[in-house]
Protein backbone atom coordinates (compact mmCIF):
# COMPACT_ATOMS: atom_id res chain seq x y z
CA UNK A 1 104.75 107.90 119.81
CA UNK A 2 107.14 109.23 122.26
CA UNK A 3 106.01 112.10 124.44
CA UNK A 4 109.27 114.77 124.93
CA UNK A 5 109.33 116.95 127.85
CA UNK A 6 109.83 120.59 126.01
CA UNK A 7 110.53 123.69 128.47
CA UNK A 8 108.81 126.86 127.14
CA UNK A 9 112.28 127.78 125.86
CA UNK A 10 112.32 125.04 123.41
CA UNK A 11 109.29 126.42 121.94
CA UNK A 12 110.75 129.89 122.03
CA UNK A 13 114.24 129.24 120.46
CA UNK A 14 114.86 128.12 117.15
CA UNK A 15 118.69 128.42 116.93
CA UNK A 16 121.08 127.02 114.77
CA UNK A 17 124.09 126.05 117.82
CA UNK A 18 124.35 122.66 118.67
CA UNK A 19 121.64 122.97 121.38
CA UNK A 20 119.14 124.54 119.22
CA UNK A 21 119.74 121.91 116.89
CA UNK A 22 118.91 119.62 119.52
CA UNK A 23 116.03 121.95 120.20
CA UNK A 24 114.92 122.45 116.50
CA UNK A 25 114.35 118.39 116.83
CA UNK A 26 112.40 118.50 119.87
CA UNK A 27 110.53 121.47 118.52
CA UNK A 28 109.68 119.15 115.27
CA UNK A 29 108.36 116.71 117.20
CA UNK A 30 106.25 118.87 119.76
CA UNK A 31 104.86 120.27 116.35
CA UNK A 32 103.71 116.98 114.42
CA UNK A 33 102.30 115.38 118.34
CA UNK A 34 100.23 118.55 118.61
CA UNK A 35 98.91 118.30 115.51
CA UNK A 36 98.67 114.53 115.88
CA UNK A 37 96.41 115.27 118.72
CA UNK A 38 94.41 117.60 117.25
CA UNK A 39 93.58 115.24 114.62
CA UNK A 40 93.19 112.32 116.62
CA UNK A 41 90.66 113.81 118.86
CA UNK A 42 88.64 115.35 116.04
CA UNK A 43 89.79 118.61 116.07
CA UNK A 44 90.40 118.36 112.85
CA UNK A 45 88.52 115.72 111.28
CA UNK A 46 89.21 113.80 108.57
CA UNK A 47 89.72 116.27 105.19
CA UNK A 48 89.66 119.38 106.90
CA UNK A 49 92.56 121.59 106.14
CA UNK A 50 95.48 122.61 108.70
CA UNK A 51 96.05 125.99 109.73
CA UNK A 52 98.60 127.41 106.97
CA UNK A 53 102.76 127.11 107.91
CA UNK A 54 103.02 130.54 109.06
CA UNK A 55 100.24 130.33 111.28
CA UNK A 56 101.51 126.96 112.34
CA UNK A 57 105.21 129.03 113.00
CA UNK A 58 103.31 132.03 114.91
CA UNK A 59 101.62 129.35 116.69
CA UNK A 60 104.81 127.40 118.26
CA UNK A 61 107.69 130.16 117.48
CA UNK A 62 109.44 127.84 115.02
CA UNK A 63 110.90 128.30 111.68
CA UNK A 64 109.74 127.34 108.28
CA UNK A 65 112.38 124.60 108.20
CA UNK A 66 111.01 123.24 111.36
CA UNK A 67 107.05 123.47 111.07
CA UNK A 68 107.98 121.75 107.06
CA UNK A 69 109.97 118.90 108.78
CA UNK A 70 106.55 118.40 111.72
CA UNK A 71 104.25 118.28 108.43
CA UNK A 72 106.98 115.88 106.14
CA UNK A 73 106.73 113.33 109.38
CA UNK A 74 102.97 113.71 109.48
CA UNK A 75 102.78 113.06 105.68
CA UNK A 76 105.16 109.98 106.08
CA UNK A 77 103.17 108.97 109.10
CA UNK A 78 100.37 108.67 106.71
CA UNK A 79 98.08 111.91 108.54
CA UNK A 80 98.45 114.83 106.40
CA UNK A 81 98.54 115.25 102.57
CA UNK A 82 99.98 118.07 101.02
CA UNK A 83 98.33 119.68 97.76
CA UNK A 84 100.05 122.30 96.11
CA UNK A 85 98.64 125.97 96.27
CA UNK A 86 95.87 124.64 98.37
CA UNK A 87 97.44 123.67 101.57
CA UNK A 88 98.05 120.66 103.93
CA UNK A 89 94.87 118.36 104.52
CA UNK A 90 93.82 115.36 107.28
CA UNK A 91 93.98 111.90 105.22
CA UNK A 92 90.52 110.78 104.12
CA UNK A 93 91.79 107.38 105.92
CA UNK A 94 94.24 108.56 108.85
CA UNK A 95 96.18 105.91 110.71
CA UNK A 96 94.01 105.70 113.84
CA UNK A 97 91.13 104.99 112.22
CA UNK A 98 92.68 102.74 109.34
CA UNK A 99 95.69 101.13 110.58
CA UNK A 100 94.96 97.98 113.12
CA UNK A 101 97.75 96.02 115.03
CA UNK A 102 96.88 92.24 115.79
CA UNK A 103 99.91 91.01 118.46
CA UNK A 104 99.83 87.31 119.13
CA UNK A 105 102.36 86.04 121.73
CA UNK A 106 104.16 83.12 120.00
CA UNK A 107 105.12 83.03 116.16
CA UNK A 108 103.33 80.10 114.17
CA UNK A 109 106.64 78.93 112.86
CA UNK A 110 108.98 79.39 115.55
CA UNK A 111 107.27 78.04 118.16
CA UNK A 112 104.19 75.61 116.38
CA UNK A 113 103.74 73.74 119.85
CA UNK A 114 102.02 77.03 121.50
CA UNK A 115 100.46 78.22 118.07
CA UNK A 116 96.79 77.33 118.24
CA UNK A 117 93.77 76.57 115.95
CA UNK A 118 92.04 79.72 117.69
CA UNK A 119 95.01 81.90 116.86
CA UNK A 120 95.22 80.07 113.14
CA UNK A 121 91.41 81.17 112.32
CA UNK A 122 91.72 84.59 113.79
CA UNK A 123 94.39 85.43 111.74
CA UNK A 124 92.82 84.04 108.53
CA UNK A 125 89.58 85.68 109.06
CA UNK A 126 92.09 89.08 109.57
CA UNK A 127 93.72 88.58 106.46
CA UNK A 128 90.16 88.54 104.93
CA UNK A 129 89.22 91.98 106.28
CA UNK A 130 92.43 93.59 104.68
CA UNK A 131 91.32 96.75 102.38
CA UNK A 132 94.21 98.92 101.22
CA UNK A 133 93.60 102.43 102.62
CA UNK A 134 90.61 101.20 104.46
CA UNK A 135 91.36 98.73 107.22
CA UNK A 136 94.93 97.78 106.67
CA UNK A 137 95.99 95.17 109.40
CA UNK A 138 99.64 94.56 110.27
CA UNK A 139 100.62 90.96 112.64
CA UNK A 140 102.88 91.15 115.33
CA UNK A 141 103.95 87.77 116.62
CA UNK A 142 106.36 86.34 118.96
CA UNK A 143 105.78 89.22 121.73
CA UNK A 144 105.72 86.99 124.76
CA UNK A 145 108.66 88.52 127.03
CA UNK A 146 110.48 89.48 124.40
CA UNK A 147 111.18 92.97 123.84
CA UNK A 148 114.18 92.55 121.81
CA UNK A 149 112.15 90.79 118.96
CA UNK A 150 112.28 92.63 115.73
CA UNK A 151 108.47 92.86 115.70
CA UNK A 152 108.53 94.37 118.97
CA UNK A 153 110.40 97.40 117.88
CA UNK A 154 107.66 97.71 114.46
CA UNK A 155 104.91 97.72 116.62
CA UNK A 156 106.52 100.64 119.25
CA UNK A 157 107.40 102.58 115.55
């Protein structure tokens, strides 16, 4: 997650020129990371609800279209699930406490000669641990130096 510098005018101005489009974005974001945070650190735990979308657009001066777009990237992100009538809820399962990263150095079949038995058996007994919606583990491999990799750019997303 990328932290954006927002002035208090970003979170004052929703408008629809070409700058507040630009700010409308930046708002968006500043939205989903504080609620991000909030769940993260346990403010809101896992099932509670979220404050209701006006109160979220009283909260950071934005507009419906904005504070929806936040809560559609925390839904994708896999944070939030939206019920209608009831409201907007904190996965059962969010990412942080569900989603694991294992990042090995070299890739076993680009580069066998630096691939070892440790690395082999780690990964195996990873595989094993895999539970859909539980513990979901994702491999990154072939890191070593080389931030142009594909898997490099998966595992800043």
């Amino acid at each position: 997650m990328k932290n954006a510098q927002v002035s208090t005018d970003d979170l004052q101005n929703d408008g629809a020129s070409a700058s507040g489009a630009v700010r409308s974005a930046v708002k968006h974001t500043t939205i989903a990371d504080a609620l991000r945070h909030r769940i993260v650190s346990h403010d809101l735990p896992p099932g509670s609800q979220l404050p209701t979308r006006s109160e979220i657009e009283r909260q950071f001066g934005a507009s419906s279209v904005t504070v929806q777009r936040a809560l559609d990237t925390l839904i994708q992100d896999g944070f939030v699930h939206a019920t209608r009538r009831r409201g907007t809820f904190v996965a059962e399962n969010p990412p942080h406490l569900s989603r694991y990263g294992l990042v090995f150095p070299v890739h076993p079949q680009r580069d066998p000669g630096h691939w070892t038995r440790f690395w082999s058996a780690l990964s195996n007994e990873a595989v094993s641990m895999r539970r859909p919606g539980v513990c979901e583990l994702e491999f990154f491999t072939g890191l070593a130096d080389h931030f142009d990799a594909s898997d490099y750019s998966r595992l800043e997303r």
